[in-house]
N, C-alpha and C. Protein backbone atom coordinates (compact mmCIF):
# COMPACT_ATOMS: atom_id res chain seq x y z
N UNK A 1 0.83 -1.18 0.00
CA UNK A 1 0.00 0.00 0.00
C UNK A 1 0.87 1.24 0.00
N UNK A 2 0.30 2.34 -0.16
CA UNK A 2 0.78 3.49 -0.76
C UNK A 2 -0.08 4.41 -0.34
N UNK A 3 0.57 6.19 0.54
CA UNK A 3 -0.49 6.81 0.66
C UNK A 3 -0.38 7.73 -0.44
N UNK A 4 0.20 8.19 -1.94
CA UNK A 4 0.41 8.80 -2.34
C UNK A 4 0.28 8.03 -3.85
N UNK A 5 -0.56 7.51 -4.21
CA UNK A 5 -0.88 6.18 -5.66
C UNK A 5 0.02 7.18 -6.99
N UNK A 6 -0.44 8.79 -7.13
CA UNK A 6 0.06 9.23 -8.22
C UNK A 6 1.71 9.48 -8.11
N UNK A 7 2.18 9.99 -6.45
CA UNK A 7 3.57 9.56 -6.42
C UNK A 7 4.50 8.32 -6.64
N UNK A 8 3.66 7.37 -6.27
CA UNK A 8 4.41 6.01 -6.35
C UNK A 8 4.31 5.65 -8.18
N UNK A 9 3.47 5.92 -8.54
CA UNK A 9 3.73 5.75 -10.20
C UNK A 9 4.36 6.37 -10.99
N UNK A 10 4.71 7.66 -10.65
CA UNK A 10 5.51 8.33 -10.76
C UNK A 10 6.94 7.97 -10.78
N UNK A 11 7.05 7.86 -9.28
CA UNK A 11 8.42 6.80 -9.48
C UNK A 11 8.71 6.12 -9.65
N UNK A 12 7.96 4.92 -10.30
CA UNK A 12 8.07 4.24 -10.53
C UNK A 12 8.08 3.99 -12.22
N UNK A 13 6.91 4.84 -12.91
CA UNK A 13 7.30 5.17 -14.67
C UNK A 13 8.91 5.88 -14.46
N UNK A 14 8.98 6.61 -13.57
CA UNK A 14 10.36 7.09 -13.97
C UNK A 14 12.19 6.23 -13.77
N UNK A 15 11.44 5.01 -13.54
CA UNK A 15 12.79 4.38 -13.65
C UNK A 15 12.41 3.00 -14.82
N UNK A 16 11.88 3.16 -15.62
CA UNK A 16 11.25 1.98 -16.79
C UNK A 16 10.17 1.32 -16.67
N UNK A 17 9.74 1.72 -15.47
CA UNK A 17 9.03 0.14 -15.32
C UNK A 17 7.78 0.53 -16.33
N UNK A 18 6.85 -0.34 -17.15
CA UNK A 18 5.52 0.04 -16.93
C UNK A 18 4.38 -0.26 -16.20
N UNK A 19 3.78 0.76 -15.67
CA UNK A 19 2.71 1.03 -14.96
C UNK A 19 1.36 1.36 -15.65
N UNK A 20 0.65 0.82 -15.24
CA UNK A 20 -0.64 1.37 -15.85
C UNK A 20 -0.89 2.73 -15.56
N UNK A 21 -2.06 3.28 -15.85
CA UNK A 21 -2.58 4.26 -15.43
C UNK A 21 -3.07 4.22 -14.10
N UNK A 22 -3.41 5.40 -13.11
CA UNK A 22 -3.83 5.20 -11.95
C UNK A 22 -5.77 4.42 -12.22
N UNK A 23 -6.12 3.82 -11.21
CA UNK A 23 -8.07 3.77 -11.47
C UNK A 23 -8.44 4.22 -10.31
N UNK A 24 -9.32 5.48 -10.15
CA UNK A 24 -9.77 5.70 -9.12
C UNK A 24 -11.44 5.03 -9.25
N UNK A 25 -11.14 3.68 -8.08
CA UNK A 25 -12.80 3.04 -8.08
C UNK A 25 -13.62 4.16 -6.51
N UNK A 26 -13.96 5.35 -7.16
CA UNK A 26 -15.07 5.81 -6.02
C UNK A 26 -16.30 5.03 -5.71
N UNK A 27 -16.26 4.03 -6.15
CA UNK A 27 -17.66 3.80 -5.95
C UNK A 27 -17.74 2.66 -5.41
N UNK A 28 -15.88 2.00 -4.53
CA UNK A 28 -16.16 0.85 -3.99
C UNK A 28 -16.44 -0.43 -4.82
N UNK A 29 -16.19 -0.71 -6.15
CA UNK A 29 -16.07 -1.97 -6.71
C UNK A 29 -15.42 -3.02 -6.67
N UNK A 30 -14.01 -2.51 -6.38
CA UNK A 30 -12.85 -3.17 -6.76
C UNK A 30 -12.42 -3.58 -5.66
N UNK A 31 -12.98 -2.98 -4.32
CA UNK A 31 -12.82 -2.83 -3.14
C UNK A 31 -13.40 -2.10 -2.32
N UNK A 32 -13.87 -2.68 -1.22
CA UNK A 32 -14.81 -1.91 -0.25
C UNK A 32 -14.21 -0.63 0.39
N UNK A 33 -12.69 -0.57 0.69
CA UNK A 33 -12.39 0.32 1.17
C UNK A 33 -10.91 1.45 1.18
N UNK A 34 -10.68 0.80 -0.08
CA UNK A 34 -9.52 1.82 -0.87
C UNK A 34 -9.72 2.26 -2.33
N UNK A 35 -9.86 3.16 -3.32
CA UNK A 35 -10.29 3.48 -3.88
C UNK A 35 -9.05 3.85 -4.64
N UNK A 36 -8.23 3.63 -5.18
CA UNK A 36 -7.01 3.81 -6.35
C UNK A 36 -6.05 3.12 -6.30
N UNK A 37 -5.87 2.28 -7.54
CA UNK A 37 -5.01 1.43 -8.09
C UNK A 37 -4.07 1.71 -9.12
N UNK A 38 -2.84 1.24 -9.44
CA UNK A 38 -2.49 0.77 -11.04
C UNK A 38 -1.50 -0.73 -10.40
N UNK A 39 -1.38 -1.15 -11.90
CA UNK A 39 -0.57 -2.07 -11.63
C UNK A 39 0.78 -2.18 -12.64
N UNK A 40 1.37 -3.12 -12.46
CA UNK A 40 2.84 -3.41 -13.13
C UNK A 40 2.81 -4.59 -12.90
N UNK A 41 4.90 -5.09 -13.68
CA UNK A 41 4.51 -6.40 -13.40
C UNK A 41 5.99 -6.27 -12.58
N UNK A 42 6.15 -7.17 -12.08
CA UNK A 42 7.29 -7.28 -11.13
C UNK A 42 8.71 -7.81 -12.28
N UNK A 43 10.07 -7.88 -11.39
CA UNK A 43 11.39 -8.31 -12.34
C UNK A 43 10.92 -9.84 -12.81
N UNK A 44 9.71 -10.64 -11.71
CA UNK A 44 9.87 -12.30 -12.00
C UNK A 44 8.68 -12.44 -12.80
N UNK A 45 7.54 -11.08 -13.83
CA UNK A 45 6.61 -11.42 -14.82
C UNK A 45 5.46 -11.17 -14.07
N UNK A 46 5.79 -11.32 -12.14
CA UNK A 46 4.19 -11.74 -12.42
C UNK A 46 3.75 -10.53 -12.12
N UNK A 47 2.13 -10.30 -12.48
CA UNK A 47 1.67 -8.89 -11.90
C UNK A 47 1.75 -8.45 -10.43
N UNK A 48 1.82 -7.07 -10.57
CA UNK A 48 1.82 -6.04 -9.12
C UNK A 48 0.60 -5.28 -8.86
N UNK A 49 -0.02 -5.03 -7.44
CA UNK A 49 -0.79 -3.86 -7.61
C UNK A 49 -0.34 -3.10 -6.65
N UNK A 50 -0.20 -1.81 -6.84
CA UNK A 50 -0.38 -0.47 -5.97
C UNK A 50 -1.84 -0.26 -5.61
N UNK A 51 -1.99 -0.49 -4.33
CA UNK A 51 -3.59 0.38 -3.89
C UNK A 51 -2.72 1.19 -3.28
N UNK A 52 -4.04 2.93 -3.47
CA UNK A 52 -3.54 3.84 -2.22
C UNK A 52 -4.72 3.61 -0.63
N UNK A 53 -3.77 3.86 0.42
CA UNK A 53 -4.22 3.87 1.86
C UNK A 53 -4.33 5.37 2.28
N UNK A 54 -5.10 6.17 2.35
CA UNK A 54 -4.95 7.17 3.16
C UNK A 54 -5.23 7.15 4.69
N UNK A 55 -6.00 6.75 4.69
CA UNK A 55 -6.74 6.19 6.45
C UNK A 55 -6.55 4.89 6.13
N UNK A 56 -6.19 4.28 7.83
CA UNK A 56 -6.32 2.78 8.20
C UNK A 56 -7.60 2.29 8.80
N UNK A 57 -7.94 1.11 8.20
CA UNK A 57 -9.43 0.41 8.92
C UNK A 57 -9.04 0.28 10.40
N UNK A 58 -10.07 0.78 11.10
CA UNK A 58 -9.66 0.57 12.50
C UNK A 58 -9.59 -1.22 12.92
N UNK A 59 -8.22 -1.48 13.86
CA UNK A 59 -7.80 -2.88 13.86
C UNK A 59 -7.29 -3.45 12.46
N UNK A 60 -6.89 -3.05 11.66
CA UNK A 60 -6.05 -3.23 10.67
C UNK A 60 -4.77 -2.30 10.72
């Protein structure tokens, strides 16, 4: 997790990797309780995801 989704892609397009675009799910689809993604794939192929965290679920 990530509290900053457009920084971390950022730095992350800026050293080769590709990244998708950010997805902001407002509407809770993709997940009940974080709302922006992209993904990549890691050095070993397989896929990555970045969610952003701004607040923590309480007891998480």
């Amino acid at each position: 997790m990530v509290t900053d989704i457009d920084a971390a892609r950022a730095e992350l397009a800026g050293t080769g990797v590709a990244v998708s675009e950010v997805v902001h799910d407002a509407g809770g689809v993709l997940h009940h309780s974080y709302g922006s993604f992209a993904s990549f794939a890691g050095p070993d192929g397989n896929g990555r995801l970045l969610q952003e965290s701004t607040q923590r679920v309480p007891g998480r």
